[in-house]
C-alpha atoms as a PDB file:
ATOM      1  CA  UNK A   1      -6.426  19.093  18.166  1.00  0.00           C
ATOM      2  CA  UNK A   2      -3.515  18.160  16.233  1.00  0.00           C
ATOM      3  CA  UNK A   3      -2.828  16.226  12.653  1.00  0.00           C
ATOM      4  CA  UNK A   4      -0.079  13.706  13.356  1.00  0.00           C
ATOM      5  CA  UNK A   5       3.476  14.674  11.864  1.00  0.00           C
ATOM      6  CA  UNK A   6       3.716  11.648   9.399  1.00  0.00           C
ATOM      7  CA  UNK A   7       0.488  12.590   8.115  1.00  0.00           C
ATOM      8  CA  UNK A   8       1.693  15.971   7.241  1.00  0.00           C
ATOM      9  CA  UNK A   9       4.864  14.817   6.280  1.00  0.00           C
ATOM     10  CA  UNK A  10       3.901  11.471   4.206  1.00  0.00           C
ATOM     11  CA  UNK A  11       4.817  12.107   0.497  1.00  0.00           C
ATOM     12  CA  UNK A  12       4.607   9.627  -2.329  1.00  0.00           C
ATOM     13  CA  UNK A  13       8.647   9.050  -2.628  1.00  0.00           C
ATOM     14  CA  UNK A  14       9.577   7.769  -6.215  1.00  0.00           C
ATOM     15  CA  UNK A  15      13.288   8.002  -5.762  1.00  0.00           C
ATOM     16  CA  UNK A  16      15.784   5.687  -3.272  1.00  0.00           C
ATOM     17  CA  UNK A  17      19.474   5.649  -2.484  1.00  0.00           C
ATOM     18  CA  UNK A  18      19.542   2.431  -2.839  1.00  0.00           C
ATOM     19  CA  UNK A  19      20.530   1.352   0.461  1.00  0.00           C
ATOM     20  CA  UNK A  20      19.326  -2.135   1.858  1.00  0.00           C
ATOM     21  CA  UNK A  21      16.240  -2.187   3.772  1.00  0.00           C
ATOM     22  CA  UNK A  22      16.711  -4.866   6.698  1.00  0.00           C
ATOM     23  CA  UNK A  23      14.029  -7.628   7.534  1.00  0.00           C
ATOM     24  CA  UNK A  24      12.642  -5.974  10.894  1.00  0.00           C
ATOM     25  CA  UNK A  25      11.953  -2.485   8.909  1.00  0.00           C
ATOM     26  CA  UNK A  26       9.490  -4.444   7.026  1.00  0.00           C
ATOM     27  CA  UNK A  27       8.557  -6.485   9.391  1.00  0.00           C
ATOM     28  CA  UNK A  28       7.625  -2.996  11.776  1.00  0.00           C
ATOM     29  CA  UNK A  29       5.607  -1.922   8.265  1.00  0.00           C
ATOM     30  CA  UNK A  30       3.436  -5.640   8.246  1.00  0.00           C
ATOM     31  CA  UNK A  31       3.181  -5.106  12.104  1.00  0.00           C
ATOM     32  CA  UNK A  32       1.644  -1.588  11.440  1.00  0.00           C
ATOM     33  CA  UNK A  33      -0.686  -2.966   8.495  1.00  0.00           C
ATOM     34  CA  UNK A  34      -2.550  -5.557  10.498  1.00  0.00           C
ATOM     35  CA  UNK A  35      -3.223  -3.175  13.542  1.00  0.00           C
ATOM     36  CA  UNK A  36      -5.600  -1.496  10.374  1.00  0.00           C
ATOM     37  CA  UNK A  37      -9.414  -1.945  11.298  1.00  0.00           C
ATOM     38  CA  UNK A  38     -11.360  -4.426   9.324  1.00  0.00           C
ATOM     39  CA  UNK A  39     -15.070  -4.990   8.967  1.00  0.00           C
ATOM     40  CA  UNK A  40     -15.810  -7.618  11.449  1.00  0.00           C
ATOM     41  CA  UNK A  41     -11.804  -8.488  12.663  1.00  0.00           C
ATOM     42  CA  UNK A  42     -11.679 -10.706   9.491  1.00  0.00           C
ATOM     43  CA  UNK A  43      -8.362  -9.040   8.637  1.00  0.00           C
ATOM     44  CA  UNK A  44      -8.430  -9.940   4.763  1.00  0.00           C
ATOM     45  CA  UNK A  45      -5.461  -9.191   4.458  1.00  0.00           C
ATOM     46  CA  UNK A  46      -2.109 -10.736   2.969  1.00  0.00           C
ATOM     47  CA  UNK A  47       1.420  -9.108   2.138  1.00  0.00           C
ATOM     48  CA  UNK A  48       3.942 -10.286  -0.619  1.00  0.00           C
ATOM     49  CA  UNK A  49       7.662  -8.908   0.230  1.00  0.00           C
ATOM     50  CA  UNK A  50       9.677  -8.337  -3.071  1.00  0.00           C
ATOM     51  CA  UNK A  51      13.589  -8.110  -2.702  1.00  0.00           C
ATOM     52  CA  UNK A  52      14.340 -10.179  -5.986  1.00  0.00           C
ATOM     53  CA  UNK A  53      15.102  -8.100  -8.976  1.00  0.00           C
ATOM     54  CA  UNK A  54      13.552 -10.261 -11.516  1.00  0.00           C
ATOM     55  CA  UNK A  55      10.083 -10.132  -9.679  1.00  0.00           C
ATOM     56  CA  UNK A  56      10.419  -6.391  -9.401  1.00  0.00           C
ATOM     57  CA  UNK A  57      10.713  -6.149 -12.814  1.00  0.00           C
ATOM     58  CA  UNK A  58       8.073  -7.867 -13.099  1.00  0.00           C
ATOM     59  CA  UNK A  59       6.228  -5.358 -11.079  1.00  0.00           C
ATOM     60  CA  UNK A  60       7.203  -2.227 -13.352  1.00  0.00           C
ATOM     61  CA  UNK A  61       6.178  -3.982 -16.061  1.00  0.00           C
ATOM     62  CA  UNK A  62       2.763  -4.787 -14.327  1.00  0.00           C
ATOM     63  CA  UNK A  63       2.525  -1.204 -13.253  1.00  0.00           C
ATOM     64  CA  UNK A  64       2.403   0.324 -17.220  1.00  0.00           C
ATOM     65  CA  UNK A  65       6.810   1.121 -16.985  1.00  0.00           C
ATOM     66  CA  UNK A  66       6.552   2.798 -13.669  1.00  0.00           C
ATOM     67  CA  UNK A  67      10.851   2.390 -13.386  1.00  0.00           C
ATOM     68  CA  UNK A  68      11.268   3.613 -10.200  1.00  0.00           C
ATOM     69  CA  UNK A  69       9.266   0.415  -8.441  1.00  0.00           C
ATOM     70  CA  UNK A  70      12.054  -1.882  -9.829  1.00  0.00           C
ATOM     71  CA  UNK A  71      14.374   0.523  -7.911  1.00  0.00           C
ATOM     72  CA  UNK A  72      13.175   0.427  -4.215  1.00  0.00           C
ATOM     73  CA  UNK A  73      14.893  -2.301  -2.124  1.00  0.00           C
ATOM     74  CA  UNK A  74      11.697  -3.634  -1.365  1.00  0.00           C
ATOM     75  CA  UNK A  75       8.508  -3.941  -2.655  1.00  0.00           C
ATOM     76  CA  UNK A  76       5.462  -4.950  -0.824  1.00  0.00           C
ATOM     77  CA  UNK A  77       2.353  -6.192  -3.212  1.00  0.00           C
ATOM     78  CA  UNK A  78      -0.675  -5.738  -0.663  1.00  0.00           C
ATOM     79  CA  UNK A  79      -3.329  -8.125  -1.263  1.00  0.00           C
ATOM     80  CA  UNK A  80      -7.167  -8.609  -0.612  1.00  0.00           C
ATOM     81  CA  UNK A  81      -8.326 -12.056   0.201  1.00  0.00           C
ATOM     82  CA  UNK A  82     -11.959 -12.029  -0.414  1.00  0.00           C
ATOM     83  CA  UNK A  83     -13.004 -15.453   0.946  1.00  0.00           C
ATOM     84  CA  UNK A  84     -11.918 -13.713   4.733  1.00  0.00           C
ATOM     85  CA  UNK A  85     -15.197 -11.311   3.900  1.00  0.00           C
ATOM     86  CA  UNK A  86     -17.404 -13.064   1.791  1.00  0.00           C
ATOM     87  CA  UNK A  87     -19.109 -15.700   4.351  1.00  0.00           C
ATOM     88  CA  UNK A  88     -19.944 -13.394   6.718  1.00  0.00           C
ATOM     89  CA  UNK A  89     -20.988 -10.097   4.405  1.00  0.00           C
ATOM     90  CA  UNK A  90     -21.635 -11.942   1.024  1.00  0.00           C
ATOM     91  CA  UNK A  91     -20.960  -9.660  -1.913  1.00  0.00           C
ATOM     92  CA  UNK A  92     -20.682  -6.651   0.346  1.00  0.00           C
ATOM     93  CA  UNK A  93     -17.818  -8.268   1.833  1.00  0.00           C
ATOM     94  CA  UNK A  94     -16.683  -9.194  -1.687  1.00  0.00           C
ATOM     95  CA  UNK A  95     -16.916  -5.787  -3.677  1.00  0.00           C
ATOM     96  CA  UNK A  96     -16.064  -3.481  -0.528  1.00  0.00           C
ATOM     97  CA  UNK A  97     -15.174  -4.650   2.579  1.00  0.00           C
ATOM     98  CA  UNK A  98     -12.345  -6.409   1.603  1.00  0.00           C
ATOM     99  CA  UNK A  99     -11.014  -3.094  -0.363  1.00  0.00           C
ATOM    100  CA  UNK A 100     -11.901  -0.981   2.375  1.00  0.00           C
ATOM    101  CA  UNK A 101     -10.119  -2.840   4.771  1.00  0.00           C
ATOM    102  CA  UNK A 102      -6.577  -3.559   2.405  1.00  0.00           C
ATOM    103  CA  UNK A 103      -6.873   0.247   1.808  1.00  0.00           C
ATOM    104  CA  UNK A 104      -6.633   1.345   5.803  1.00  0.00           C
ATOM    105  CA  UNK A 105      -3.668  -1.623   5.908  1.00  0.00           C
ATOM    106  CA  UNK A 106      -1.843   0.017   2.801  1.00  0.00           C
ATOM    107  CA  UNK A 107      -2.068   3.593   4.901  1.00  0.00           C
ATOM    108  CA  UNK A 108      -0.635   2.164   8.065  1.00  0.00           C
ATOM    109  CA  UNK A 109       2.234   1.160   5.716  1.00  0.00           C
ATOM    110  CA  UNK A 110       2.783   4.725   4.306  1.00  0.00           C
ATOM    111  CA  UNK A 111       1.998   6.410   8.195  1.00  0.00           C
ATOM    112  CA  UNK A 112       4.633   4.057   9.547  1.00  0.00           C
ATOM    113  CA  UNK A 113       7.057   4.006   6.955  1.00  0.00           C
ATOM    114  CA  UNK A 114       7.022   7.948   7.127  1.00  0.00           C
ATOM    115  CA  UNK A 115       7.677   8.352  10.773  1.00  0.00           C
ATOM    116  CA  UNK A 116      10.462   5.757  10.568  1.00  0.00           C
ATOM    117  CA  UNK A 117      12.352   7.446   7.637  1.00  0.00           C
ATOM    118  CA  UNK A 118      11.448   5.535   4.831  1.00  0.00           C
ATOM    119  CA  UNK A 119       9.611   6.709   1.463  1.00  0.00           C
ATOM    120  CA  UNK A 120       7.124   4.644  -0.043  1.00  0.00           C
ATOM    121  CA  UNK A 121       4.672   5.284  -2.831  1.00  0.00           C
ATOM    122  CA  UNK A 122       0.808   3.898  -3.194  1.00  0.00           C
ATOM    123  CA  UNK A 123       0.564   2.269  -6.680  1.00  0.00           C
ATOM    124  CA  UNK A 124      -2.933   1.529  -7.791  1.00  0.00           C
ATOM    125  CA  UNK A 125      -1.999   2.277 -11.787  1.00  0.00           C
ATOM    126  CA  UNK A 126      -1.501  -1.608 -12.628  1.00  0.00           C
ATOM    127  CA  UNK A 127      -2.086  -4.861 -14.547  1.00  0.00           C
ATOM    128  CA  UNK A 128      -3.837  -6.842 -11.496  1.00  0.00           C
ATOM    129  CA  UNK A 129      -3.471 -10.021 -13.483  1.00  0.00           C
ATOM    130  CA  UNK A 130       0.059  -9.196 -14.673  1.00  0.00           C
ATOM    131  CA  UNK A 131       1.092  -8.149 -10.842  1.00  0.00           C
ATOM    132  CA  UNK A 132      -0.811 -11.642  -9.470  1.00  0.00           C
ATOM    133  CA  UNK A 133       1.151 -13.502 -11.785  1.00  0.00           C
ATOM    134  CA  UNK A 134       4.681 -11.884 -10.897  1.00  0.00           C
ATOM    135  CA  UNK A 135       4.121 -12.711  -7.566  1.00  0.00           C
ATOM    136  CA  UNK A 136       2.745 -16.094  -7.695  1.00  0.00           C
ATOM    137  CA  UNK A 137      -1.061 -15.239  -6.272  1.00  0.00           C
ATOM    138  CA  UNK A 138      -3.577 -18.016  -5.789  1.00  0.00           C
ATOM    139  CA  UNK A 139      -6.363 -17.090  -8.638  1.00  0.00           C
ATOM    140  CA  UNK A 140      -8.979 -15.839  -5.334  1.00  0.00           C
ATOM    141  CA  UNK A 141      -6.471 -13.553  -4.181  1.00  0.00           C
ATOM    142  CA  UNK A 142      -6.774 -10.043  -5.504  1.00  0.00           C
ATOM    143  CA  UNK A 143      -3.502  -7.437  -5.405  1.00  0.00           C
ATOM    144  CA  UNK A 144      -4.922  -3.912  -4.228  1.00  0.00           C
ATOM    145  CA  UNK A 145      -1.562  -2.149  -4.141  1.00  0.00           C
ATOM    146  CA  UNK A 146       1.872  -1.845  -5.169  1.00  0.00           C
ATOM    147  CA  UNK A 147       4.475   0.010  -2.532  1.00  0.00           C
ATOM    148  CA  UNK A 148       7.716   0.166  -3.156  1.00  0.00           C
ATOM    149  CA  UNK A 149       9.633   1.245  -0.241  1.00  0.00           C
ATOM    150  CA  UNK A 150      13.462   2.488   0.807  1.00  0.00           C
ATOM    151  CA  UNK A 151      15.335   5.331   2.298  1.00  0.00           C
ATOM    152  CA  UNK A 152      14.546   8.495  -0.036  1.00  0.00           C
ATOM    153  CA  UNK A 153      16.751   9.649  -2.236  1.00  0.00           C
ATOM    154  CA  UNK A 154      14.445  12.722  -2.450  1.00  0.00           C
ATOM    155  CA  UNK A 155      12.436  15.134  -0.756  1.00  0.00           C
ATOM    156  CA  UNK A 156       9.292  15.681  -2.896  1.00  0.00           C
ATOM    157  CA  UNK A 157       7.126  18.912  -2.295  1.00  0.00           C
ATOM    158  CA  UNK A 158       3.700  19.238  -0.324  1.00  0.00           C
ATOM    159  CA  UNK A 159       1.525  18.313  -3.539  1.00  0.00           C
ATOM    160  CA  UNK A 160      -1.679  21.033  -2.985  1.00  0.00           C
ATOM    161  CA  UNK A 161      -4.910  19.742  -1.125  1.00  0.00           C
ATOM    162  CA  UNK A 162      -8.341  20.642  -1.036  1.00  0.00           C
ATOM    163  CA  UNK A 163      -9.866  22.364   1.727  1.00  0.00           C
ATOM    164  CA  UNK A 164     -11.657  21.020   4.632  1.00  0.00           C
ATOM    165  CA  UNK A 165     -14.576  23.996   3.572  1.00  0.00           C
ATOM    166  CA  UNK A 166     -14.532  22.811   0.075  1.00  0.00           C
ATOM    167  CA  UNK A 167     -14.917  19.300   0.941  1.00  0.00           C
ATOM    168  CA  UNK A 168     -18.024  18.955   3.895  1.00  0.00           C
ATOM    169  CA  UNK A 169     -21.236  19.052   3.200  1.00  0.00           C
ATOM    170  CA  UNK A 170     -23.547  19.364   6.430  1.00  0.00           C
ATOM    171  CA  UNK A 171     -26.595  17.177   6.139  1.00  0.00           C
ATOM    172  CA  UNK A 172     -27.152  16.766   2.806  1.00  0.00           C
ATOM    173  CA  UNK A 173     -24.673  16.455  -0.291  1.00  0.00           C
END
């Protein structure tokens, strides 16, 4: 059995050239995100694209100064709507679920990005009420991630992992 090439290849990216990313790249990177596998197909959730500099400034200020964000072409805020989860699995759906299933979304975007060229970065270090308000969020809506995304202007090491060994535990913890 083999791990997939963008997996092995998939680096958080934190430089770009600066280069224009065109609509259908992004729109290939949504397509990706909603094939992700949600508790009970409610597909919670809901993608703002970020091209305007203000708003992305916005962003780095939201995510504690992180500069480079304001430098991608694009930036994709990746959202959680709870009220997709909640009737069906209550707080479950609420606390988890809906986190859960914006997380597997947010690593289609990285997977697909990767084998298509593009660097992107996950950025969970950030104001969530600062980021909803940059982008204009309805108050139910809850913003999971922050990814900006480009061509690379860098080609950042393999960053060391732990060991399959080190990490099962058969049975019992």
């Amino acid at each position: 059995m083999k791990i997939p090439d963008e997996i092995l290849s998939r680096r958080s990216v934190r430089a770009f050239t600066g280069e224009d990313l065109p609509d259908y790249e992004v729109e290939k990177l949504i397509e990706a995100a909603c094939l992700a596998p949600s508790a009970g197909n409610n597909q919670p959730w809901g993608f703002v694209i970020v091209r305007d500099d203000g708003t992305k400034l916005r962003l780095v200020e939201a995510a504690h100064g992180q500069s480079f964000v304001g430098t991608a072409p694009v930036v994709i805020v990746v959202c959680a709507d709870p009220k997709r989860t909640t009737p069906r699995y209550g707080d479950r759906g609420l606390n988890l679920y809906c986190i859960q299933d914006t997380a597997a979304a947010v690593e289609n975007i990285l997977l697909t990005a990767a084998h298509n060229g593009l660097g992107t970065c996950w950025i969970g270090a950030f104001d969530e009420a600062a980021a909803a308000e940059a982008v204009g969020l309805p108050e139910d809506v809850r913003p999971v991630a922050i990814i900006p995304v480009g061509y690379p202007a860098q080609s950042p090491d393999r960053r060391p992992r732990r060991e399959p060994g080190d990490v099962i535990h058969k049975e019992r913890w």
